[in-house]
Protein backbone atom coordinates (compact mmCIF):
# COMPACT_ATOMS: atom_id res chain seq x y z
CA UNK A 1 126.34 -193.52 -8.20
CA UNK A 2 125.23 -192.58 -11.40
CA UNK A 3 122.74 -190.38 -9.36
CA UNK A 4 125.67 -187.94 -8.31
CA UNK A 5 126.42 -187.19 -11.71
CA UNK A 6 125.96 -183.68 -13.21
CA UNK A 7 124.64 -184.68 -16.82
CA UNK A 8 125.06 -180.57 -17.25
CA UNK A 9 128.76 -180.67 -16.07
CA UNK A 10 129.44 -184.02 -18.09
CA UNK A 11 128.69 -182.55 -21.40
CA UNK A 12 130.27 -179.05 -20.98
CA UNK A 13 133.46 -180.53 -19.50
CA UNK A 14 133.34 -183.07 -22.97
CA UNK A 15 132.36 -180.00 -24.62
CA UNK A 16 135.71 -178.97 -23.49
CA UNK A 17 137.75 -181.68 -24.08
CA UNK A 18 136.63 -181.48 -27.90
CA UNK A 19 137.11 -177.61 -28.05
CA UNK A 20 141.26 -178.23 -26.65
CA UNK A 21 141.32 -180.95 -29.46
CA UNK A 22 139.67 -178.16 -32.01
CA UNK A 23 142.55 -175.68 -30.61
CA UNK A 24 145.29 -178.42 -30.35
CA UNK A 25 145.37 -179.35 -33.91
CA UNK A 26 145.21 -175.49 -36.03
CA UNK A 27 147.29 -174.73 -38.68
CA UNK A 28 148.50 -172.05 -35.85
CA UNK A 29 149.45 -174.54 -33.18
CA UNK A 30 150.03 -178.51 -33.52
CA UNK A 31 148.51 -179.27 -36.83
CA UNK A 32 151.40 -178.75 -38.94
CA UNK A 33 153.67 -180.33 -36.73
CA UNK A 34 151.06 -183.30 -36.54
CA UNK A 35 150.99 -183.84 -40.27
CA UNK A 36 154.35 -183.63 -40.76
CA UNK A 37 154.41 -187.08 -38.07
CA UNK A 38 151.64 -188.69 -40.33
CA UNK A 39 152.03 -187.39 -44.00
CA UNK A 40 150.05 -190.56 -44.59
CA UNK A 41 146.95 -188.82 -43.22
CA UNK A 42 147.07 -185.68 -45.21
CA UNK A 43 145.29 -187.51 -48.10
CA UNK A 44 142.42 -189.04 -46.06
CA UNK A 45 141.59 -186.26 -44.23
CA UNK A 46 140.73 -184.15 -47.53
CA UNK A 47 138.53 -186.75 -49.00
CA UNK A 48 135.82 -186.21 -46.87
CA UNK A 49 133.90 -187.64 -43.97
CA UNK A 50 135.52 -184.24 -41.78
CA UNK A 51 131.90 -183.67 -39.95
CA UNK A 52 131.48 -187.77 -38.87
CA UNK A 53 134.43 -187.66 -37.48
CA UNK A 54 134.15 -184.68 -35.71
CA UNK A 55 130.83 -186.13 -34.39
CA UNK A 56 132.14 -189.10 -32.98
CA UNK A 57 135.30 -187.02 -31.57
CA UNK A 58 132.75 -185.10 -29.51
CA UNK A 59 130.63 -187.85 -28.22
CA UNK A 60 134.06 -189.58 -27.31
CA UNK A 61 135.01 -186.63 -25.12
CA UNK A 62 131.29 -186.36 -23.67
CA UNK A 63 131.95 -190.11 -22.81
CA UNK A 64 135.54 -189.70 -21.56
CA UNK A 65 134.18 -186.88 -19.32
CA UNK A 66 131.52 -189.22 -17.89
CA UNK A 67 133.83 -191.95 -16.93
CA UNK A 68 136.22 -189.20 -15.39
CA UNK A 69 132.92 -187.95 -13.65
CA UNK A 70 132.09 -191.63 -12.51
CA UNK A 71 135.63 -191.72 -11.06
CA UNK A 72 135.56 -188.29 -9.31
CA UNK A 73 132.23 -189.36 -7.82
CA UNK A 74 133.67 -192.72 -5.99
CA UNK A 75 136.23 -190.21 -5.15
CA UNK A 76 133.44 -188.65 -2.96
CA UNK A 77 132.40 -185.26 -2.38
CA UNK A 78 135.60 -184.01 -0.35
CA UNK A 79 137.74 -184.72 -3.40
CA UNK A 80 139.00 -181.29 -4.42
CA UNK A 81 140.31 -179.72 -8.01
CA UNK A 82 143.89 -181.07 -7.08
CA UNK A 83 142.64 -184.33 -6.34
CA UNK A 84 140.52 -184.47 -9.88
CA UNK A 85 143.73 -183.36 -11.98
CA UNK A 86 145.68 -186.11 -10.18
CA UNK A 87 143.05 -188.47 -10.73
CA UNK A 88 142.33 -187.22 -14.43
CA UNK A 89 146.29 -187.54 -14.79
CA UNK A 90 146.78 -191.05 -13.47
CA UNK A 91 143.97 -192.27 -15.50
CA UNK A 92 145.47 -190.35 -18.81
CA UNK A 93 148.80 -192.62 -17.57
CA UNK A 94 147.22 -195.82 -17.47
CA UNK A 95 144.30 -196.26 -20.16
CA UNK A 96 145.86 -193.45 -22.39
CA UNK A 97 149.94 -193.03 -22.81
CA UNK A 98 151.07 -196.53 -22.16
CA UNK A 99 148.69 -198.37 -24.71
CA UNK A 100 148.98 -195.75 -27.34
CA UNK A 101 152.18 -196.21 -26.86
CA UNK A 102 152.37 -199.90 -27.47
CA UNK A 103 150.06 -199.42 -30.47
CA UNK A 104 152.40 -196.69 -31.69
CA UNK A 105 155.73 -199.19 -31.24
CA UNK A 106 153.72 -201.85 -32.71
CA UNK A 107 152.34 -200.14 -35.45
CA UNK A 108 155.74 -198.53 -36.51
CA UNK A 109 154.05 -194.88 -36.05
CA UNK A 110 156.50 -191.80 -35.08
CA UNK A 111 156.93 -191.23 -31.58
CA UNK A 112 156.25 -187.42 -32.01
CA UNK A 113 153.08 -188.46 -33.58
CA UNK A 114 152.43 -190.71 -30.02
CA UNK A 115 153.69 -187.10 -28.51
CA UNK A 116 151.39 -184.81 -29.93
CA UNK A 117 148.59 -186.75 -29.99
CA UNK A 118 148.71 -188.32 -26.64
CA UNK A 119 149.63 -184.37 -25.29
CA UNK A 120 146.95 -183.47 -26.68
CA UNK A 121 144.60 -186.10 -25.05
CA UNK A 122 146.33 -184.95 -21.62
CA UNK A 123 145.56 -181.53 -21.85
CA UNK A 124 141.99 -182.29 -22.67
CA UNK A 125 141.85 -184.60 -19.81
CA UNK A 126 143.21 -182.13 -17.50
CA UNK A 127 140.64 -179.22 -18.95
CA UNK A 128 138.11 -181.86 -18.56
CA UNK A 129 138.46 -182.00 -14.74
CA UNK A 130 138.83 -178.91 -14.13
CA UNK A 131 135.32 -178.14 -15.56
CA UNK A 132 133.92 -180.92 -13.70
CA UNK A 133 134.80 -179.83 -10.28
CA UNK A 134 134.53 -175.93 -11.52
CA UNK A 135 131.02 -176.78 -12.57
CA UNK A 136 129.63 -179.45 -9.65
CA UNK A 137 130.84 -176.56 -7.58
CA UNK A 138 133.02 -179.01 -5.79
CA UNK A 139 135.44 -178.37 -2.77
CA UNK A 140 139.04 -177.26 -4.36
């Protein structure tokens, strides 16, 4: 299995994923409305660290992408682009929206926090496949 795997298409499509989060949170688009769900944030963000984290953001998203890869390849070769966004949405359902939701209940966190952030993770998801099957040159 892991054979069938375009290492190429894995990182560009995490690539991806990191560059939606990049665009998701701007002063221009989500960020402000972000901050204003976590004002508790605001402070740790400006001490420092901003480059680690971004590191470990993008080799998240490069590892997201490979287990979305993994799961397109079982899928087989015939799986086409609408089959991948179902599959990348499904999986965004199960391992993504309904624990961070818990965690958010549990943890007392604002839902439009759990909103943004888990739209965001959808989106990149959904940008993710796209690029995987756009890439692999895959059947649409």
């Amino acid at each position: 299995m892991l054979a069938q795997i375009n290492y190429l298409a894995v990182v560009l499509a995490g690539l991806g994923g990191f560059m939606v989060g990049a665009v998701w949170y701007l002063p221009f688009t989500f960020g402000p409305l972000w901050l204003k769900a976590n004002p508790h944030l605001l402070q740790e963000i400006e001490s420092g660290g901003r480059w680690q984290r971004y590191l470990v953001a993008l080799v998240c998203s490069i590892l997201q992408a490979f287990v979305l890869a993994l799961c397109l390849a079982f899928m087989g070769r015939d799986a086409g682009l609408g089959t991948a966004l179902a599959a990348g949405v499904l999986l965004w359902l199960g391992f993504t929206a309904a624990p961070s939701l818990v965690d958010t209940l549990i943890s007392r966190r604002s839902t439009a926090a759990w909103m943004l952030d888990t739209g965001h993770r959808l989106l990149a998801i959904l940008v993710m496949a796209f690029l995987l099957m756009a890439i692999t040159g895959m059947s649409a």
